[in-house]
N, C-alpha and C. Protein backbone atom coordinates (compact mmCIF):
# COMPACT_ATOMS: atom_id res chain seq x y z
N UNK A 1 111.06 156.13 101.53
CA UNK A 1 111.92 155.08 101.01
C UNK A 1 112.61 154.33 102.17
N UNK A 2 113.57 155.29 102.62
CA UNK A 2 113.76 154.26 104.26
C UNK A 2 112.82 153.84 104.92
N UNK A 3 111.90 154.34 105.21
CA UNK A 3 110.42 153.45 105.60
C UNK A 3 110.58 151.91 105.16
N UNK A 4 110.58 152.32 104.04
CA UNK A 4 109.94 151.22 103.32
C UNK A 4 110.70 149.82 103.16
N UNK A 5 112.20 150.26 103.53
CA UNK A 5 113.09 149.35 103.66
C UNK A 5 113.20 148.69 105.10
N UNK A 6 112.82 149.78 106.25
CA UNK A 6 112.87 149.24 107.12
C UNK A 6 112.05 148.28 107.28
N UNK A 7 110.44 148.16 106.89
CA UNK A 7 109.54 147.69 107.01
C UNK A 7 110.25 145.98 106.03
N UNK A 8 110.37 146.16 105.25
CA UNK A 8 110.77 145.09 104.67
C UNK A 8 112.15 144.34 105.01
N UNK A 9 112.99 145.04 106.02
CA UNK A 9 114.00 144.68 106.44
C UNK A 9 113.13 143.65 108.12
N UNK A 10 112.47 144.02 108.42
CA UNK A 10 111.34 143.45 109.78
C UNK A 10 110.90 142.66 109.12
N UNK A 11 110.17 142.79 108.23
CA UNK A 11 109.24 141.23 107.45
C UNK A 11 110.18 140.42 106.97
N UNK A 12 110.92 140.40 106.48
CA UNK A 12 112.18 139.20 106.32
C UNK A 12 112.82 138.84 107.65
N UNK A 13 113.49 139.37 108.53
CA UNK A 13 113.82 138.91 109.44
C UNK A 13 112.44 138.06 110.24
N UNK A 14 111.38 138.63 110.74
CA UNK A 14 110.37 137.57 111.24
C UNK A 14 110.00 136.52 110.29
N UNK A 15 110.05 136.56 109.09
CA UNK A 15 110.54 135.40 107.96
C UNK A 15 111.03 134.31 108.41
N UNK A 16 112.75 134.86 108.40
CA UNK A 16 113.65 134.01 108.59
C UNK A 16 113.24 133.16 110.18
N UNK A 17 112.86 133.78 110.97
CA UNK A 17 112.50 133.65 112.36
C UNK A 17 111.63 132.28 112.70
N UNK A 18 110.50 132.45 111.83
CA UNK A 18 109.32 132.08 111.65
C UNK A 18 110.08 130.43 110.70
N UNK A 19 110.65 130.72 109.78
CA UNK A 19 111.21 129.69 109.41
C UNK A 19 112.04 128.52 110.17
N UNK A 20 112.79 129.59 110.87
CA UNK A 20 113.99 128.50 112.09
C UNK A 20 112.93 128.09 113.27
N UNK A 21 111.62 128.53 113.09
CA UNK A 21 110.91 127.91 114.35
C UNK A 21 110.56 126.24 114.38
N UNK A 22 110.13 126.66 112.68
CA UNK A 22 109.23 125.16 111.86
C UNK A 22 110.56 124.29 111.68
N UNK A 23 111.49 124.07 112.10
CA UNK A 23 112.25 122.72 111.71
C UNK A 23 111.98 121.81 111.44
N UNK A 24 110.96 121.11 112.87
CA UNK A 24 110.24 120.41 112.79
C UNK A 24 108.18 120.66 112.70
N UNK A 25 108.24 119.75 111.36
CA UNK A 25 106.42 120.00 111.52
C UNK A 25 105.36 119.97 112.63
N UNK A 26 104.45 120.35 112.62
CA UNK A 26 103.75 119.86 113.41
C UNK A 26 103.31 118.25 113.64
N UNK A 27 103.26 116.88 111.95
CA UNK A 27 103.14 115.92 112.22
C UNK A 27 103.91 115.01 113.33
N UNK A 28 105.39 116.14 113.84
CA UNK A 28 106.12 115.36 114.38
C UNK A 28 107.54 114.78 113.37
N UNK A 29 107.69 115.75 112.11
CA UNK A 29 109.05 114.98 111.28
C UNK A 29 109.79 115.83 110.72
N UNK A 30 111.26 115.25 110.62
CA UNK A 30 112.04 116.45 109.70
C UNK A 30 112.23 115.95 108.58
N UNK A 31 112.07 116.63 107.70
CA UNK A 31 112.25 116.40 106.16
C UNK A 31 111.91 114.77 105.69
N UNK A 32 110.46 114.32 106.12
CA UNK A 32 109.61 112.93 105.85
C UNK A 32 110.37 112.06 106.88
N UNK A 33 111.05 112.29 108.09
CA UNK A 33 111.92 111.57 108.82
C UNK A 33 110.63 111.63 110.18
N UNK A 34 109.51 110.29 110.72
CA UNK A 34 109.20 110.86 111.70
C UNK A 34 110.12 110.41 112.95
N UNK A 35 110.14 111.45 113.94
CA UNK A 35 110.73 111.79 114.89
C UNK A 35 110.34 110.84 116.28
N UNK A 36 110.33 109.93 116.17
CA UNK A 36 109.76 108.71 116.67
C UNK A 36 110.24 107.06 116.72
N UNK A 37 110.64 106.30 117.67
CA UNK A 37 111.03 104.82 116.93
C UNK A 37 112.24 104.89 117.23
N UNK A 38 112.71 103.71 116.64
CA UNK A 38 113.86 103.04 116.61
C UNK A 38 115.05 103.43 116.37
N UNK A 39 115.78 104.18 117.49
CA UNK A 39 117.04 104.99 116.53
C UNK A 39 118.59 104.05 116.70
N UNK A 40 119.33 104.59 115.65
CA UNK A 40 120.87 103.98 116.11
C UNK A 40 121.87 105.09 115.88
N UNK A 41 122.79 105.36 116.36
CA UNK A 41 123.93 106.49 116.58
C UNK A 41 125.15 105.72 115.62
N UNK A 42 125.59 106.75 114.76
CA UNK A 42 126.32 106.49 113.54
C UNK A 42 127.24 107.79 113.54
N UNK A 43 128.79 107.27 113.28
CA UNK A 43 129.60 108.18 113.29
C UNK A 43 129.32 108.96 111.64
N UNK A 44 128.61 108.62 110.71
CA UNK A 44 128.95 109.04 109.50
C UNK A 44 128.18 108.93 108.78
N UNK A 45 127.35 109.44 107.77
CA UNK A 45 125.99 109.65 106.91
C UNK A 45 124.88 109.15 107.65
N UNK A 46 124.40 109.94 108.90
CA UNK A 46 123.24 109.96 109.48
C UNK A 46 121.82 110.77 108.43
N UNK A 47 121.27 110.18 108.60
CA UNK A 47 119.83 110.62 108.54
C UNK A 47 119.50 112.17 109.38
N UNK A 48 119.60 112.30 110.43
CA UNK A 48 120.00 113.85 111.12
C UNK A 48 121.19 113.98 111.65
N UNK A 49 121.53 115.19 112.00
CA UNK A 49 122.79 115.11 112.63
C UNK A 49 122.22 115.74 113.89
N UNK A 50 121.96 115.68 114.77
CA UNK A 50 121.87 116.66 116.22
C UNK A 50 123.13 116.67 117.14
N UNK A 51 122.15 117.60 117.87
CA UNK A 51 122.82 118.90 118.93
C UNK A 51 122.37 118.42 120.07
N UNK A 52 122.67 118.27 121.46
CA UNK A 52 122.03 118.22 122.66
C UNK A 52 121.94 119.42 123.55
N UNK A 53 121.33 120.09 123.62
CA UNK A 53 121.14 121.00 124.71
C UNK A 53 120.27 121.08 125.51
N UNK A 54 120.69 122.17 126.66
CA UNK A 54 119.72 122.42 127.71
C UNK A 54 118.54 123.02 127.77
N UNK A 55 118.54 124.50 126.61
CA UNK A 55 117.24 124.86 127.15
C UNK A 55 116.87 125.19 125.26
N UNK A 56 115.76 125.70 125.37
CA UNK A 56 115.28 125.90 123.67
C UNK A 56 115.50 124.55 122.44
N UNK A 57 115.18 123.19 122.87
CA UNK A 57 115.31 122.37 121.91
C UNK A 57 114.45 122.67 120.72
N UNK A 58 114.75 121.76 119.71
CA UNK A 58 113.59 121.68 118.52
C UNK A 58 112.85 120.68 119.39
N UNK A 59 113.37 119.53 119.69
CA UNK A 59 112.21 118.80 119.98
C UNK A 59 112.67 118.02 121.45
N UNK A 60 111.84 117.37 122.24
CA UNK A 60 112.64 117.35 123.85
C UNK A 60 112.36 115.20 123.46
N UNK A 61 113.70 114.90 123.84
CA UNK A 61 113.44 113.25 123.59
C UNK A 61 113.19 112.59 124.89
N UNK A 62 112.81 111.54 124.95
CA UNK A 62 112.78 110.71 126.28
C UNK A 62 113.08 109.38 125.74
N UNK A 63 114.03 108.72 126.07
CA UNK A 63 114.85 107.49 125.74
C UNK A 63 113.72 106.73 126.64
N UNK A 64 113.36 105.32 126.19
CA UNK A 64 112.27 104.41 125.71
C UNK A 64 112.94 102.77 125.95
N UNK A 65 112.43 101.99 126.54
CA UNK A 65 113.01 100.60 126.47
C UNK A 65 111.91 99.99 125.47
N UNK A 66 111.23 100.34 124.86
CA UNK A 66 109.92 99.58 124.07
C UNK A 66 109.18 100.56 123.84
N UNK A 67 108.43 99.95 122.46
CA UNK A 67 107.10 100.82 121.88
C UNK A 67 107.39 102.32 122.02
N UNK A 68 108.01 102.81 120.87
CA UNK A 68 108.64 104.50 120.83
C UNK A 68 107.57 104.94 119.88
N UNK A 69 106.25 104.97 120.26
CA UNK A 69 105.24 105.47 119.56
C UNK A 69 105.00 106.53 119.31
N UNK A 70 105.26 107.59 120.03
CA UNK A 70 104.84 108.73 120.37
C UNK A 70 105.58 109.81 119.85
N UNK A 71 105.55 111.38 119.85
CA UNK A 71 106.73 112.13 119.34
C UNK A 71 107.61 112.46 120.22
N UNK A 72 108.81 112.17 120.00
CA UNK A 72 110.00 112.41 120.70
C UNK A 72 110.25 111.03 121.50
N UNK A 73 109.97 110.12 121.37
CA UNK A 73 110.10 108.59 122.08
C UNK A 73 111.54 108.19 121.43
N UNK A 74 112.52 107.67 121.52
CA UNK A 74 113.16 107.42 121.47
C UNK A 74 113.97 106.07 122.11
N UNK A 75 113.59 105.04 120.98
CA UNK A 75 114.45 103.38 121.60
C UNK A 75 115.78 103.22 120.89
N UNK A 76 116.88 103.02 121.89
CA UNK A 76 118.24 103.12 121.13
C UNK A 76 118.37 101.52 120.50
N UNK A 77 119.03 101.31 119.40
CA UNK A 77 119.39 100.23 118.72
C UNK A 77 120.64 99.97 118.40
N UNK A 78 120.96 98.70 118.23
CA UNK A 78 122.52 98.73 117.32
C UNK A 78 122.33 98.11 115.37
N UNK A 79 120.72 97.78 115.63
CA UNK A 79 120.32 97.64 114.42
C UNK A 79 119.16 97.56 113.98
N UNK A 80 118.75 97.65 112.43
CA UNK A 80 117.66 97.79 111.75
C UNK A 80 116.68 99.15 112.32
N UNK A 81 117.67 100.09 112.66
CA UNK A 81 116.77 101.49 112.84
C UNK A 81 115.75 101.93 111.95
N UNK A 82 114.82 102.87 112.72
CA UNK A 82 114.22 103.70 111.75
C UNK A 82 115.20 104.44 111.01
N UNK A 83 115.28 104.82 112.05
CA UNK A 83 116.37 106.24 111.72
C UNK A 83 117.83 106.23 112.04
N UNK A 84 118.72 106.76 111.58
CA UNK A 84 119.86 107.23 112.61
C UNK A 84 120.45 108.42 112.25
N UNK A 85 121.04 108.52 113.32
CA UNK A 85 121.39 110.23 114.12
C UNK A 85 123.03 110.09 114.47
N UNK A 86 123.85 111.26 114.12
CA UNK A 86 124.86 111.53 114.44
C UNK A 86 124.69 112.61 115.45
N UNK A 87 125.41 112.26 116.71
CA UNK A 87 125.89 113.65 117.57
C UNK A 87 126.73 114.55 116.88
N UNK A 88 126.46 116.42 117.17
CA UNK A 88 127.49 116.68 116.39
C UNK A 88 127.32 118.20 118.17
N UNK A 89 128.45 118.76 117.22
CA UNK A 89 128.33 119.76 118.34
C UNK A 89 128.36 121.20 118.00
N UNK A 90 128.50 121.32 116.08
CA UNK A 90 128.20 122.18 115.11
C UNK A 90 127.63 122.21 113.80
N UNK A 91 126.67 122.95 113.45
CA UNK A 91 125.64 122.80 112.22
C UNK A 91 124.82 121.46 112.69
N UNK A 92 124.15 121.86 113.68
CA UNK A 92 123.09 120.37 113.42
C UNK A 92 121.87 120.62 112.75
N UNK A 93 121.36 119.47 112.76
CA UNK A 93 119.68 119.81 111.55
C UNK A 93 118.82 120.12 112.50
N UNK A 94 119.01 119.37 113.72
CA UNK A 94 117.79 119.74 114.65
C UNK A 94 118.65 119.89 116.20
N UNK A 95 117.93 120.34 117.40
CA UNK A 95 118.59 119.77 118.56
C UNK A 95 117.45 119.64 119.43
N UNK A 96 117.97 119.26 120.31
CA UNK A 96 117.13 118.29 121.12
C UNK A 96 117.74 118.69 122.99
N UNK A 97 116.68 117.90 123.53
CA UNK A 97 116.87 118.37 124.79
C UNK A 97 116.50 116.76 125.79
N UNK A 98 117.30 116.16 126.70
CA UNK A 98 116.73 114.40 126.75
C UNK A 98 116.29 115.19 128.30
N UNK A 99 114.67 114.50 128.08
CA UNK A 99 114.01 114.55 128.77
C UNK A 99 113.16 113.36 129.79
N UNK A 100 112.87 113.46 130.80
CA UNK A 100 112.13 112.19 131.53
C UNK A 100 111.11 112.21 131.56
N UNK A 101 109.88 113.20 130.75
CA UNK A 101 108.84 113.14 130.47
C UNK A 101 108.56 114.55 130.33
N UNK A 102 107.00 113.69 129.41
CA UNK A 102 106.60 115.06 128.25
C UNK A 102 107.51 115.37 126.91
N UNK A 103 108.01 114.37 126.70
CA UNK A 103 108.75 114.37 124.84
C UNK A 103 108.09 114.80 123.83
N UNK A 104 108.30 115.59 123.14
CA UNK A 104 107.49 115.98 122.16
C UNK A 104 108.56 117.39 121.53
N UNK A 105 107.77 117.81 120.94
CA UNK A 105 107.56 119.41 120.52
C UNK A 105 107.30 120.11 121.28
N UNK A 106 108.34 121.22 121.56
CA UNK A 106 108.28 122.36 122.72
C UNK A 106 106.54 123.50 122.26
């Protein structure tokens, strides 16, 4: 019986694990949001909220003067975004890491 709990106490945790890995899909999007394009920074009902850190991002950005085609490209706007993103510095949806090349998915 403890066996059996332990075993199932390990398969849920690599679960949960396995879950916090996939934030982001492999297409490159969070929750139909792709991770790509035109962004603008909004103090208040963002589309994501992120985190900036140094090492272990969800996804690594590289800020973009044109054509943010790619995953993790990133062109800042003051309007008609794809997307927009609030900085936060607790509970974010995703975080990120700003990078000078190789943006993408770690």
């Amino acid at each position: 019986m403890k066996r059996t709990l332990a075993l199932l106490a390990l398969a849920a945790s690599g679960a949960l694990a396995a879950a916090a890995d996939d934030v982001i899909g492999a297409d490159c999007q969070f929750e139909g949001t792709p991770l790509n394009g035109k962004v603008q920074v909004v103090s208040s009902f963002p589309d994501i909220k992120v985190k900036v850190v140094e090492s272990f991002p969800d996804l690594k950005v590289k800020l973009v003067e044109s054509f943010p085609d790619d995953c993790g490209e990133w062109q800042m706007v003051d309007s008609f975004p794809d997307f927009t993103i609030q900085f936060v510095e607790s509970f974010p949806d995703i975080e990120i890491e700003m990078v000078t090349s190789f943006p993408g998915v770690p």
